[in-house]
C-alpha atoms as a PDB file:
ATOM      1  CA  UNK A   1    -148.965  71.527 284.719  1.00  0.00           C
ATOM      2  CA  UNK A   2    -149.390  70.465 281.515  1.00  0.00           C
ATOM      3  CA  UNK A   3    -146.533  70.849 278.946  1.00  0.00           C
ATOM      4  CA  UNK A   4    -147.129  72.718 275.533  1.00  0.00           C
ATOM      5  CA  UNK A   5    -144.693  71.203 273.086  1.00  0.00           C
ATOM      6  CA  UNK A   6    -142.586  73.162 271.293  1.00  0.00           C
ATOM      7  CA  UNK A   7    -142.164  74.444 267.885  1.00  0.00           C
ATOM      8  CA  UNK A   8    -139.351  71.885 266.890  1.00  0.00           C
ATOM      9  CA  UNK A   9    -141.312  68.754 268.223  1.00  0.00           C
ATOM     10  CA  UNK A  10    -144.198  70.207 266.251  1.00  0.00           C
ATOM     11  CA  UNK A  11    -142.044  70.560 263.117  1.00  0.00           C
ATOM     12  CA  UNK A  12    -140.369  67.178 263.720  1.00  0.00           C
ATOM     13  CA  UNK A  13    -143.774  65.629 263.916  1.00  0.00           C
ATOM     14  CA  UNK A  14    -144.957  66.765 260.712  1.00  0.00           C
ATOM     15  CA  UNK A  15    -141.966  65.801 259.469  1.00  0.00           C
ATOM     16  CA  UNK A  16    -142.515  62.623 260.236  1.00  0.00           C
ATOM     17  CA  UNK A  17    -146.136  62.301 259.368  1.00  0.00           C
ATOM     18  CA  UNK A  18    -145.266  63.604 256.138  1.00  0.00           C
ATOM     19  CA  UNK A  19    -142.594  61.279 255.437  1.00  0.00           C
ATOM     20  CA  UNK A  20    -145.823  58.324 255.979  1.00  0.00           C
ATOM     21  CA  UNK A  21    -147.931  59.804 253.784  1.00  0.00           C
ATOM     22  CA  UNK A  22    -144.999  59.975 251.020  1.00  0.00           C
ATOM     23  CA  UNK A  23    -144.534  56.169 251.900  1.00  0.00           C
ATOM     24  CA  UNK A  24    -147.986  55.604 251.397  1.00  0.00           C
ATOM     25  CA  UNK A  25    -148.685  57.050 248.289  1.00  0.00           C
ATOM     26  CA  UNK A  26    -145.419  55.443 247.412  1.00  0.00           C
ATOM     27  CA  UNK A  27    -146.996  52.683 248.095  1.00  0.00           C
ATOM     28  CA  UNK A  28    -150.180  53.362 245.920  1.00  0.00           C
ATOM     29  CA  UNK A  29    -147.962  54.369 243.182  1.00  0.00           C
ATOM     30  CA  UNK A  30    -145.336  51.397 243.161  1.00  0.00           C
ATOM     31  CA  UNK A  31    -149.073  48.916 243.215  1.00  0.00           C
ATOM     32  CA  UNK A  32    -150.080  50.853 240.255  1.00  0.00           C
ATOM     33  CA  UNK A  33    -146.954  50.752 238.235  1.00  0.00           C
ATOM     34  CA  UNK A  34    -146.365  46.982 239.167  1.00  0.00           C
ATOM     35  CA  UNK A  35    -150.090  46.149 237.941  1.00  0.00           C
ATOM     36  CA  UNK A  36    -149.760  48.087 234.536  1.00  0.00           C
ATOM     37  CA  UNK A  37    -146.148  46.125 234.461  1.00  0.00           C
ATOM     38  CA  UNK A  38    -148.059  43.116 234.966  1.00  0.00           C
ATOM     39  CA  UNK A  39    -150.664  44.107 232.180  1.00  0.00           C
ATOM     40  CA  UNK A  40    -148.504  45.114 229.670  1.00  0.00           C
ATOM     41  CA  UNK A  41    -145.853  42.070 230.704  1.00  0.00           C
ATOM     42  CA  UNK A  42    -149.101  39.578 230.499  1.00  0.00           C
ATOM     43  CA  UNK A  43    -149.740  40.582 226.620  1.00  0.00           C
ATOM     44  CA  UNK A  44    -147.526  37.958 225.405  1.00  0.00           C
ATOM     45  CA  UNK A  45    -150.030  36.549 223.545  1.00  0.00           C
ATOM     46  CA  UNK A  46    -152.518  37.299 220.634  1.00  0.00           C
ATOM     47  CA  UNK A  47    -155.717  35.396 220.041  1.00  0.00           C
ATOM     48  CA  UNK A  48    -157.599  35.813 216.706  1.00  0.00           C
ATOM     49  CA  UNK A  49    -159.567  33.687 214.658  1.00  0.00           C
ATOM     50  CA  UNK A  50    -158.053  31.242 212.088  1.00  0.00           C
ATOM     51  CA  UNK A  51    -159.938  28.392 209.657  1.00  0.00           C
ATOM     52  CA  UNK A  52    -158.991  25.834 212.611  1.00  0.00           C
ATOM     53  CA  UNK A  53    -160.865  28.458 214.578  1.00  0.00           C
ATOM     54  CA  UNK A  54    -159.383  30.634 217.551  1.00  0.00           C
ATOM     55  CA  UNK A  55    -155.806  30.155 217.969  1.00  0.00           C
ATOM     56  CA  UNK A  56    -153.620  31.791 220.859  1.00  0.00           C
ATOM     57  CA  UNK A  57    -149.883  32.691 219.758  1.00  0.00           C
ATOM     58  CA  UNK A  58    -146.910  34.041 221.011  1.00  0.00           C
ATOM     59  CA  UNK A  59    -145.995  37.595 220.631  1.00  0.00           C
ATOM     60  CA  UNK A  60    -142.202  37.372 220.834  1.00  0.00           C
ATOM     61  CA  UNK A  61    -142.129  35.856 217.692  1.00  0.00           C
ATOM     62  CA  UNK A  62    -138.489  35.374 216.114  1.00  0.00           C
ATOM     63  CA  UNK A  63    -139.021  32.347 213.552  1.00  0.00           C
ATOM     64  CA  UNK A  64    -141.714  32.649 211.275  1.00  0.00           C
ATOM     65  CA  UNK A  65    -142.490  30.562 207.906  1.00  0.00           C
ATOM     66  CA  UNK A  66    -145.176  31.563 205.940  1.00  0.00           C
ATOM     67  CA  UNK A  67    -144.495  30.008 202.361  1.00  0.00           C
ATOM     68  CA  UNK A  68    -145.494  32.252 199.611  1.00  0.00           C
ATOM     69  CA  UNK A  69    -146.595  35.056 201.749  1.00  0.00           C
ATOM     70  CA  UNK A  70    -143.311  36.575 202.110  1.00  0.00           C
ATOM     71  CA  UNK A  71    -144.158  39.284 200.595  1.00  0.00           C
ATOM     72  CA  UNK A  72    -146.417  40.685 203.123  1.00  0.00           C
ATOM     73  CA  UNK A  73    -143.863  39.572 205.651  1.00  0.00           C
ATOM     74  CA  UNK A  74    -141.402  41.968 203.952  1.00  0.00           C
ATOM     75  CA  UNK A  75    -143.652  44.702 203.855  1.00  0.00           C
ATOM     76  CA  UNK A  76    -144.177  44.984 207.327  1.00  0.00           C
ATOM     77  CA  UNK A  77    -140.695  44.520 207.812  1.00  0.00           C
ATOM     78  CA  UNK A  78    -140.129  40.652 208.679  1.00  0.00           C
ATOM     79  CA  UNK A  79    -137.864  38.525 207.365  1.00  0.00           C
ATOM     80  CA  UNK A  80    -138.887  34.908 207.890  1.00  0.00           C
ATOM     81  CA  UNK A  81    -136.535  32.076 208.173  1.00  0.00           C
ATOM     82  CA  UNK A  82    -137.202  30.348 204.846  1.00  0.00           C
ATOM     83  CA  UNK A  83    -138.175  30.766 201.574  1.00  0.00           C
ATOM     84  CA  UNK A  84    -140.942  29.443 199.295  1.00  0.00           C
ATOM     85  CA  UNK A  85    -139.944  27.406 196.237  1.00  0.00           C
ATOM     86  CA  UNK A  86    -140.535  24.746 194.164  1.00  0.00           C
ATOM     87  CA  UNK A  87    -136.725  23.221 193.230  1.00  0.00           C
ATOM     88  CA  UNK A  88    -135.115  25.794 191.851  1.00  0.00           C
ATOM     89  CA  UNK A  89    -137.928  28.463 191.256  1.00  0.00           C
ATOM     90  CA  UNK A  90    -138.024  31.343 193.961  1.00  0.00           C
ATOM     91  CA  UNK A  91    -139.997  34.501 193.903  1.00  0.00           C
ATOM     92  CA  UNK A  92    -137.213  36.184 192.277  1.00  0.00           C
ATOM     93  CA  UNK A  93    -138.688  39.703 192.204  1.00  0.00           C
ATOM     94  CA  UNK A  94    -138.069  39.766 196.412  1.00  0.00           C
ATOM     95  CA  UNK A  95    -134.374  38.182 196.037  1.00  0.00           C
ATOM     96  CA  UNK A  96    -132.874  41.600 196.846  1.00  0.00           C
ATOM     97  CA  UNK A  97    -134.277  41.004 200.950  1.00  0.00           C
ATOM     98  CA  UNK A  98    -134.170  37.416 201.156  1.00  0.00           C
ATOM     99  CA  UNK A  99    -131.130  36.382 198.675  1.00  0.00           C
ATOM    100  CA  UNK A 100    -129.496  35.086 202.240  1.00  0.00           C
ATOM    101  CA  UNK A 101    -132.704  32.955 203.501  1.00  0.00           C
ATOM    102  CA  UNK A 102    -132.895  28.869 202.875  1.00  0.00           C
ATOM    103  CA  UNK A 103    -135.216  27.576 200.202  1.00  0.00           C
ATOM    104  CA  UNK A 104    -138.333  25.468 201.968  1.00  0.00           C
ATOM    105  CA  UNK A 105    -140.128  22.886 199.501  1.00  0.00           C
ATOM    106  CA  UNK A 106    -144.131  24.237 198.565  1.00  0.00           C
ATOM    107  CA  UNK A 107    -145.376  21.875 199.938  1.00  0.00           C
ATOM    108  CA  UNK A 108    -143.485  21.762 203.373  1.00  0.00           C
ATOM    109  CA  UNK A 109    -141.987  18.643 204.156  1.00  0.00           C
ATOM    110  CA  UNK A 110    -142.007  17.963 207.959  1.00  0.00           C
ATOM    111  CA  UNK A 111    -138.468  17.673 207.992  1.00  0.00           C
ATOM    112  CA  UNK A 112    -137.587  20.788 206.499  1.00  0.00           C
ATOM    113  CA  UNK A 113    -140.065  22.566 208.648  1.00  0.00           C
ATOM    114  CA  UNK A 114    -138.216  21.073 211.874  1.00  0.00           C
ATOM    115  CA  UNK A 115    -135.070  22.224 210.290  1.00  0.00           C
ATOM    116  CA  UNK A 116    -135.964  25.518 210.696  1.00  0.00           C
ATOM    117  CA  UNK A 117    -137.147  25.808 214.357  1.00  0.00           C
ATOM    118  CA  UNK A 118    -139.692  28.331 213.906  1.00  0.00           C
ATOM    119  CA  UNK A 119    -141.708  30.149 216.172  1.00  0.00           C
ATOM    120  CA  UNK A 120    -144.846  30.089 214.062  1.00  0.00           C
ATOM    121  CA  UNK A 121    -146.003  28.329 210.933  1.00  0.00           C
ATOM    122  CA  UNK A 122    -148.035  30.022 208.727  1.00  0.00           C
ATOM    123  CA  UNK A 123    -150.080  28.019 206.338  1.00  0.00           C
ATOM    124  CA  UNK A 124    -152.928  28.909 202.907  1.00  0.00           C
ATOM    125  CA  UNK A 125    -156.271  27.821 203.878  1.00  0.00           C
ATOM    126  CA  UNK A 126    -155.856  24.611 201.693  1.00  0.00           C
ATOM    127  CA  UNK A 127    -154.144  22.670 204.004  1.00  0.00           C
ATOM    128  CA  UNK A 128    -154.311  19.692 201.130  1.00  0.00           C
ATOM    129  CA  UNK A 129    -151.215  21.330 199.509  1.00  0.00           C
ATOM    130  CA  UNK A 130    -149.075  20.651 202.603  1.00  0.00           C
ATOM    131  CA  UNK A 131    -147.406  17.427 202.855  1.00  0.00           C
ATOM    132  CA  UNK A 132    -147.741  17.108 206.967  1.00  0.00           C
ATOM    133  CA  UNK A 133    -151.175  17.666 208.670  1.00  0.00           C
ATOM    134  CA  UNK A 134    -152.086  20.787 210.694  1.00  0.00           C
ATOM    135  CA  UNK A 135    -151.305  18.149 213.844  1.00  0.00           C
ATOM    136  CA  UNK A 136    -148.480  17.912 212.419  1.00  0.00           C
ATOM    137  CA  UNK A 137    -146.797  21.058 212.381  1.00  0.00           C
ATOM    138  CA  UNK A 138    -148.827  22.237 215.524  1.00  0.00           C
ATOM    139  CA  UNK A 139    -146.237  19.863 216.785  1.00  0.00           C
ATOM    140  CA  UNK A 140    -143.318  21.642 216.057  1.00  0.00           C
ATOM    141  CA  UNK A 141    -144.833  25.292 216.505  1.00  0.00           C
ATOM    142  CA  UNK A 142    -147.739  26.910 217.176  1.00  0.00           C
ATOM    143  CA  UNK A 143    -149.444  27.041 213.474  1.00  0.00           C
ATOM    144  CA  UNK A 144    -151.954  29.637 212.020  1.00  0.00           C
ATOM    145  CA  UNK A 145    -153.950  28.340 208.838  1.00  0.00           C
ATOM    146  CA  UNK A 146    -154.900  31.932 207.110  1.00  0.00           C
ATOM    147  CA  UNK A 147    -158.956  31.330 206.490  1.00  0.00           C
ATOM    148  CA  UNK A 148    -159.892  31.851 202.684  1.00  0.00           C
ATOM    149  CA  UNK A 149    -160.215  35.531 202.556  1.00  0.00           C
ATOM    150  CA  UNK A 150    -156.885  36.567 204.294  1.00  0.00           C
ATOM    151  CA  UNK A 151    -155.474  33.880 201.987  1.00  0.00           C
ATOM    152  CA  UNK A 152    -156.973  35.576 199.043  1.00  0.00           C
ATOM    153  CA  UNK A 153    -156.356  39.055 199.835  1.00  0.00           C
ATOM    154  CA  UNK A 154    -153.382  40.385 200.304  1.00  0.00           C
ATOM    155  CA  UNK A 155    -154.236  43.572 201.957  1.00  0.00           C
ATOM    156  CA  UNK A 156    -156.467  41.545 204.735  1.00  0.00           C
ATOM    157  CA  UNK A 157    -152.902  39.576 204.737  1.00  0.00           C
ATOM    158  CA  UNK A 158    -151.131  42.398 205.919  1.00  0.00           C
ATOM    159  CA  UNK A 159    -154.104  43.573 208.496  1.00  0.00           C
ATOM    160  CA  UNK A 160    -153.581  39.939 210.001  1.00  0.00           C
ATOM    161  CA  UNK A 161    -150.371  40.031 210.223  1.00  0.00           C
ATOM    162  CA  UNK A 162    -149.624  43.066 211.965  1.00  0.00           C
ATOM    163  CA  UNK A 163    -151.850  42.186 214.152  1.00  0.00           C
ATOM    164  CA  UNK A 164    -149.918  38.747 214.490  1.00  0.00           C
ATOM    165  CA  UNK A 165    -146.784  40.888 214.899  1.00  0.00           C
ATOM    166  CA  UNK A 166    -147.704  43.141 216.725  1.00  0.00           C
ATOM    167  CA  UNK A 167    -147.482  45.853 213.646  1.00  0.00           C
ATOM    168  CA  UNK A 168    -151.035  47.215 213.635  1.00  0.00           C
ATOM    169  CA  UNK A 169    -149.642  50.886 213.151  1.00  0.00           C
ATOM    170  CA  UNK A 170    -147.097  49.572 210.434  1.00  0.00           C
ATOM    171  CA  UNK A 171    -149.608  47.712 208.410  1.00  0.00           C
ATOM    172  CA  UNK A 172    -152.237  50.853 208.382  1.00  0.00           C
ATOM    173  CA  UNK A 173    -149.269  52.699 207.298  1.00  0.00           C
ATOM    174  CA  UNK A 174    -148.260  50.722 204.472  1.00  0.00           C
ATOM    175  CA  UNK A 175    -151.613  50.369 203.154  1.00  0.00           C
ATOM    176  CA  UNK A 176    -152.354  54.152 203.108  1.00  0.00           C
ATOM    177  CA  UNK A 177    -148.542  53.994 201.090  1.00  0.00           C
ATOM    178  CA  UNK A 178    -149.854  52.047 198.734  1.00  0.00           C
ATOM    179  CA  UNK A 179    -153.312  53.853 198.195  1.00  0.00           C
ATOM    180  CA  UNK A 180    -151.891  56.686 197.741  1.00  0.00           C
ATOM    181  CA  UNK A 181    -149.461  55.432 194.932  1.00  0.00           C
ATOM    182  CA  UNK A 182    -152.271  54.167 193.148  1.00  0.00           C
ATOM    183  CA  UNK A 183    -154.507  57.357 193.455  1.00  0.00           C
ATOM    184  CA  UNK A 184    -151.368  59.383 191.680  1.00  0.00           C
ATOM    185  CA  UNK A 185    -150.713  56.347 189.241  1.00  0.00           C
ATOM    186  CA  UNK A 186    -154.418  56.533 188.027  1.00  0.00           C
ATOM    187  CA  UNK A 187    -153.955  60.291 187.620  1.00  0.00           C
ATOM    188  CA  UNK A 188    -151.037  60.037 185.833  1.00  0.00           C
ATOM    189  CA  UNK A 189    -152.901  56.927 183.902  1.00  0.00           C
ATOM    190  CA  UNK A 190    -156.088  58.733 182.876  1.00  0.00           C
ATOM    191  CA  UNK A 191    -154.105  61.735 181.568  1.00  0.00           C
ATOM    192  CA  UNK A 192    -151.727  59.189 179.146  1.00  0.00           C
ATOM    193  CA  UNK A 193    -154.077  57.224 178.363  1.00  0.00           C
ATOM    194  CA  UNK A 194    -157.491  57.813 179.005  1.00  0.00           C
ATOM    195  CA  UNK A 195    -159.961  55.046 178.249  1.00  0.00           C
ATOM    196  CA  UNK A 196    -157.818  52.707 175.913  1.00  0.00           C
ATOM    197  CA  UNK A 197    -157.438  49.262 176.659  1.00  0.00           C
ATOM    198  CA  UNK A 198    -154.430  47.271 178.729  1.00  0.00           C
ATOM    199  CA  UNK A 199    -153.857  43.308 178.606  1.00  0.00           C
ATOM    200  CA  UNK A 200    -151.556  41.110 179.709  1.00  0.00           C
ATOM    201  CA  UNK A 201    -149.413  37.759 178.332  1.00  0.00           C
ATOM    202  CA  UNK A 202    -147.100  35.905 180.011  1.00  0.00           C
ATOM    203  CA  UNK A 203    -145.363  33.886 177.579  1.00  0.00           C
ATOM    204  CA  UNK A 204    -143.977  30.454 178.823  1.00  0.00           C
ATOM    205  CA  UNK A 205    -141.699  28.210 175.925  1.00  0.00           C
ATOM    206  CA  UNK A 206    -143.865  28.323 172.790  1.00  0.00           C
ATOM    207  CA  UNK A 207    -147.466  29.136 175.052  1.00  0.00           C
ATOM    208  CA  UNK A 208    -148.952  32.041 175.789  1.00  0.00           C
ATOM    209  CA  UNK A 209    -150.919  33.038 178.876  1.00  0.00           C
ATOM    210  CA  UNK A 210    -153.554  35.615 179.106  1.00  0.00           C
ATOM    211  CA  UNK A 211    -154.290  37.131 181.802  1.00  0.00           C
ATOM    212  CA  UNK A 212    -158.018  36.993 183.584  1.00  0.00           C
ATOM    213  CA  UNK A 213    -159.118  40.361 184.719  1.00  0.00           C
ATOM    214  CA  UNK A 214    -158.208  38.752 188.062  1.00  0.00           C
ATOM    215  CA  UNK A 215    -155.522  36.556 187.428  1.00  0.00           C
ATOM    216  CA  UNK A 216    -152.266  37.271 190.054  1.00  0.00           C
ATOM    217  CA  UNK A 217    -151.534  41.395 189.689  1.00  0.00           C
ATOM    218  CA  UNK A 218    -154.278  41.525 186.767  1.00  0.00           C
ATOM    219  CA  UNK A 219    -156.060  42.791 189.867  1.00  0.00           C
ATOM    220  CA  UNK A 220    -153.841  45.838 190.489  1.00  0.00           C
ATOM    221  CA  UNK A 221    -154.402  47.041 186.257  1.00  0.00           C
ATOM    222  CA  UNK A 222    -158.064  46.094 186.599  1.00  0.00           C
ATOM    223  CA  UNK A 223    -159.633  47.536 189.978  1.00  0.00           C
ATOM    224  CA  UNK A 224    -156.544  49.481 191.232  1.00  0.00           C
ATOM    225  CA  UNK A 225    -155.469  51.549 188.809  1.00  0.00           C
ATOM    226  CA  UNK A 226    -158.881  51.399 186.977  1.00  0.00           C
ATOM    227  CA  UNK A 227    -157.621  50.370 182.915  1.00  0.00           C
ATOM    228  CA  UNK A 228    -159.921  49.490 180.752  1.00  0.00           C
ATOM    229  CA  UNK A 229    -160.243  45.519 180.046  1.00  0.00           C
ATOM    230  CA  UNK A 230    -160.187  44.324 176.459  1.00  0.00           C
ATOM    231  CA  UNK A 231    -163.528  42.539 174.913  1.00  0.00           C
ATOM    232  CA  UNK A 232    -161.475  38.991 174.741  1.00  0.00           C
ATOM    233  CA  UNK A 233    -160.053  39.560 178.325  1.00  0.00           C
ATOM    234  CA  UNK A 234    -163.800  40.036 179.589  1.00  0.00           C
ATOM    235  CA  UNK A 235    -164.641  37.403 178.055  1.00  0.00           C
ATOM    236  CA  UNK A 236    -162.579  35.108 179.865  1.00  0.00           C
ATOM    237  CA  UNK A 237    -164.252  35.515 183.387  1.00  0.00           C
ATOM    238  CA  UNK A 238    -162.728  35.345 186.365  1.00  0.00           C
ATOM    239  CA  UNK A 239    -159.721  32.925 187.196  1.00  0.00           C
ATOM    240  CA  UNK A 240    -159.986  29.261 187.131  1.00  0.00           C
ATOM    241  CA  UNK A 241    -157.549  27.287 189.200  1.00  0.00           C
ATOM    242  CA  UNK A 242    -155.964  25.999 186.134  1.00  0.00           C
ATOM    243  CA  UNK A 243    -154.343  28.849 184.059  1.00  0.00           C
ATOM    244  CA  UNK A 244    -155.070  27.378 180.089  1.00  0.00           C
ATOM    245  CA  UNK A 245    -152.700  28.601 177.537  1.00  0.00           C
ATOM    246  CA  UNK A 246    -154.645  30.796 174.463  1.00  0.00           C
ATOM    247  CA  UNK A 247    -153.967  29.651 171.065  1.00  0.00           C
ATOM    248  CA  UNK A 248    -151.626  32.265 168.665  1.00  0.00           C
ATOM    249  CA  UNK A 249    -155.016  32.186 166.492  1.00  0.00           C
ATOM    250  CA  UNK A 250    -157.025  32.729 169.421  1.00  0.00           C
ATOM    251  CA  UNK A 251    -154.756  36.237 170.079  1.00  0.00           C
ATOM    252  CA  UNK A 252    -155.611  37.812 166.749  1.00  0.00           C
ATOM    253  CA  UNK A 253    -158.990  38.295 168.647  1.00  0.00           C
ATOM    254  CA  UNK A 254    -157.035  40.712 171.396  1.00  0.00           C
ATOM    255  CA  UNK A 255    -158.288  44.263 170.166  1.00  0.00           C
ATOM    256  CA  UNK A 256    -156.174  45.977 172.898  1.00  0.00           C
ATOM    257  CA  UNK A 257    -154.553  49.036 172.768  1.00  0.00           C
ATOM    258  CA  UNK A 258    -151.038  48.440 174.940  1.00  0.00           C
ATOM    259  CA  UNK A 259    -150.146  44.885 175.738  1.00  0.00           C
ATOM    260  CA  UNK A 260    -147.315  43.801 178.061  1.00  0.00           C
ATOM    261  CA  UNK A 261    -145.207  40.719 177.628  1.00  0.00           C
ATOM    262  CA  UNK A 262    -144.125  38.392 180.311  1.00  0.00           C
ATOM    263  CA  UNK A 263    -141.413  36.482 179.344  1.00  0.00           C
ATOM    264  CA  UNK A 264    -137.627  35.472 180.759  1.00  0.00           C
ATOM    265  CA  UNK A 265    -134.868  35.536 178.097  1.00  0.00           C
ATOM    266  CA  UNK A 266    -134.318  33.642 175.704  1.00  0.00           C
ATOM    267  CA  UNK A 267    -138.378  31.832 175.624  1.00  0.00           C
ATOM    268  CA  UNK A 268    -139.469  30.725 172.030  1.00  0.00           C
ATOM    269  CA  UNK A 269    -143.177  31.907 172.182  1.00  0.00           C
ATOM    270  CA  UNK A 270    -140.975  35.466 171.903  1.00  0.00           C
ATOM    271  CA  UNK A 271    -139.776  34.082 168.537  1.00  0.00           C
ATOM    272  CA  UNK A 272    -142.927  32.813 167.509  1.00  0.00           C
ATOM    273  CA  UNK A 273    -145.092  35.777 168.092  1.00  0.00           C
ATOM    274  CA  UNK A 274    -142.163  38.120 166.100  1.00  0.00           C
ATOM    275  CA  UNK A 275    -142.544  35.474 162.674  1.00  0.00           C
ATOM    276  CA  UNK A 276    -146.657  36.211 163.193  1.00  0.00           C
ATOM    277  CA  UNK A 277    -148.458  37.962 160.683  1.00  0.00           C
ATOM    278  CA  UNK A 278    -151.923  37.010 162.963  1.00  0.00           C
ATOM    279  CA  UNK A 279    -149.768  38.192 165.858  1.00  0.00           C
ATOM    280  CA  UNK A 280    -148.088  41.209 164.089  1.00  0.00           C
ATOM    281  CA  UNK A 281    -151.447  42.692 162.759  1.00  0.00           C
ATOM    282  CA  UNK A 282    -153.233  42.907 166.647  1.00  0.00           C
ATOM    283  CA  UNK A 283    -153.629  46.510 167.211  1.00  0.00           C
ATOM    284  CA  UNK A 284    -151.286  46.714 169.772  1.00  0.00           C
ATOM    285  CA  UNK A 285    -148.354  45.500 167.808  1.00  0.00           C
ATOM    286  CA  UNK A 286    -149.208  47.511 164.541  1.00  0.00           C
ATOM    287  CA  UNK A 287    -148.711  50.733 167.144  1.00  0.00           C
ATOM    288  CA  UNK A 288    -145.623  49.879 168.043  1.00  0.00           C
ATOM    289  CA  UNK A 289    -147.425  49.514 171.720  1.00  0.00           C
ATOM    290  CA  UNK A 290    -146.230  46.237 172.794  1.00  0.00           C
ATOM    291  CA  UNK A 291    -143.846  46.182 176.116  1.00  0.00           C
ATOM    292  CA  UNK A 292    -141.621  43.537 177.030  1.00  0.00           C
ATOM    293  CA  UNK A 293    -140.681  42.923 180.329  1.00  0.00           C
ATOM    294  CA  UNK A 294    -137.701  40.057 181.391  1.00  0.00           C
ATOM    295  CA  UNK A 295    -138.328  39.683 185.101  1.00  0.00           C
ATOM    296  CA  UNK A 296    -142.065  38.935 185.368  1.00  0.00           C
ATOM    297  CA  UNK A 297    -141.711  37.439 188.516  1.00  0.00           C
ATOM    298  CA  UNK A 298    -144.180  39.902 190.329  1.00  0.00           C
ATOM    299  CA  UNK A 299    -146.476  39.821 187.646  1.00  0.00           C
ATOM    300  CA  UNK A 300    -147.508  36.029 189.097  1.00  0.00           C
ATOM    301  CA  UNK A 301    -147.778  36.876 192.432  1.00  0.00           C
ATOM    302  CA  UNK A 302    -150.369  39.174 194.796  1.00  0.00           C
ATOM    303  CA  UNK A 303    -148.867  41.336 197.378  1.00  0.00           C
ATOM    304  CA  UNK A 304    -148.089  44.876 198.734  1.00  0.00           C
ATOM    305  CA  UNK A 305    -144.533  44.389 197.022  1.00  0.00           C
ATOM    306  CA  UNK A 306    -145.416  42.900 193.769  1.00  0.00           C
ATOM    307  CA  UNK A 307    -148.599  45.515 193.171  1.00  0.00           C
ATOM    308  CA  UNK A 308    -145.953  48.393 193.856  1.00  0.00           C
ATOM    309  CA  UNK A 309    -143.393  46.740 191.202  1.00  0.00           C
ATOM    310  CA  UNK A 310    -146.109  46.482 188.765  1.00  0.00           C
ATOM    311  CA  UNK A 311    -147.427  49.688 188.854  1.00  0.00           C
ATOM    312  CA  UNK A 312    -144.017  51.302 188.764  1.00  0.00           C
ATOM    313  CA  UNK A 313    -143.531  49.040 185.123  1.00  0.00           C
ATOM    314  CA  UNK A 314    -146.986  50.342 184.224  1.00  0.00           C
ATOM    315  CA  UNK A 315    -146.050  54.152 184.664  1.00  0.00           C
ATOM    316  CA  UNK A 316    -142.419  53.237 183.247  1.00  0.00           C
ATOM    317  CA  UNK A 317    -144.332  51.962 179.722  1.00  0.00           C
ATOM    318  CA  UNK A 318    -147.443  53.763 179.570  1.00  0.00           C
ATOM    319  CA  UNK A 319    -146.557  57.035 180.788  1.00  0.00           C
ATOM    320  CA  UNK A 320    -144.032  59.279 179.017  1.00  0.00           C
END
């Protein structure tokens, strides 16, 4: 006679067949979770395209020099493990975040570079200012030579580097920042000032140094923030690679409405210009409309950081 089973075998069998279909899609699961581990663990790398062409570096990056560029290290939050200088000059204006990091020579002597143990070397696209070859430091860590228009542009800077880093969502971030800080400066601008005319001098011992509507944060008064350019700064053209001082004569020509004043303390072009009558009867002077500022520092240089400090001495001056 053939046995029925009953209700508790039938119970303990589904149990059981249950428990191996749990197992299996257990199974599945676990195979899924270990290949997205796998993915995600195998993006230790990032490839992109550099002036040596595409170069493959290391994510987990803890050591980074990239001499001048600090400033768009800093703005993404990165603080590299030396400093640009040349003896005892520093970018002074980002002392307050790296007043603990070593000074590195300009030109980056090998020895100094090995020194450091970095990660990654980050070089300007004209590798002739280096003292080693790109060999060279490719020896001591991978090495990314920015190509001329990252090098150039320090919002394209910023772009690269996050994606270097890793900081794609912190670099859009910082750039909207900083749009939107020049948006309200211009507002702010155009009701102050309207269409009158802004230049630039940075005074060095007895010369004086105008600024090219491009010259270092020129850029910022010029196409961010939209001030009108002066006949004799037009004139000029863009930047050359050597930065000619302008003759005290030459000045008397500088019909500009507000003009600011680069210079440290204590520099005797300062002196010079205040004993001027040529310098003294410039529009700008005659309305009282000349600003001096002591830590020019940013003024020289083209980054997130230094833009932002110039614009805030812009508003500071010009808008009351």
């Amino acid at each position: 006679m053939k046995r029925i089973p009953s209700r508790l075998t039938i119970f303990a069998l589904l149990v059981v067949l249950s428990m191996i279909i749990a197992a299996c899609g257990n199974s599945a699961d676990d195979k899924q979770t270990n290949e997205s581990k796998t993915e995600s663990e195998g993006n230790t790398e990032v490839t992109l395209d550099s002036k040596m062409g595409e170069v493959t570096l290391p994510a987990d990056i803890k050591n980074v020099i990239a001499p001048y560029h600090e400033d768009a290290l800093l703005a993404l939050g990165i603080t590299p493990v030396a400093k640009w200088s040349i003896g005892e000059s520093i970018q002074n204006y980002l002392e307050d975040e790296l007043k603990d990091v070593p000074r590195i020579e300009w030109n980056l002597p090998v020895e100094q570079v090995l020194e450091k143990s970095p990660d990654l070397i980050i070089l300007e696209s004209n590798l002739d200012s280096y003292e080693g070859s790109y060999e060279d430091y490719q020896k001591i860590a991978p090495t990314y030579v920015m190509p001329e228009e990252v090098t150039t542009d320090w919002k394209k800077q910023i772009e690269t580097f996050g994606k270097i880093f890793q900081k794609q969502d912190k670099a859009t971030d910082v750039l909207n920042q900083y749009k939107d800080k020049v948006q309200d400066a211009k507002a702010k601008l155009t009701d102050a000032i309207g269409d009158q005319t802004v230049a630039a001098i940075m005074v060095m011992g007895d010369k004086f140094y105008l600024f090219e509507k491009d010259r270092h944060v020129a850029d910022v008064l010029y196409s961010d923030l939209g001030l009108q350019v002066p006949a004799l700064v037009d004139s000029l053209g863009n930047a050359k690679a050597q930065w000619n001082p302008i003759s005290i004569e030459k000045l008397s020509e500088l019909k500009a409405d507000h003009v600011f004043l680069l210079a440290e303390e204590g520099e005797q072009g300062m002196e010079t210009l205040q004993n001027s009558q040529v310098w003294q009867n410039t529009p700008a002077a005659k309305n009282d409309h000349v600003y001096t500022l002591n830590d020019p520092s940013h003024w020289t240089n083209k980054g997130l950081i230094a833009s932002e400090k110039t614009i805030d001495d812009v508003l500071k001056e010009l808008v009351k």
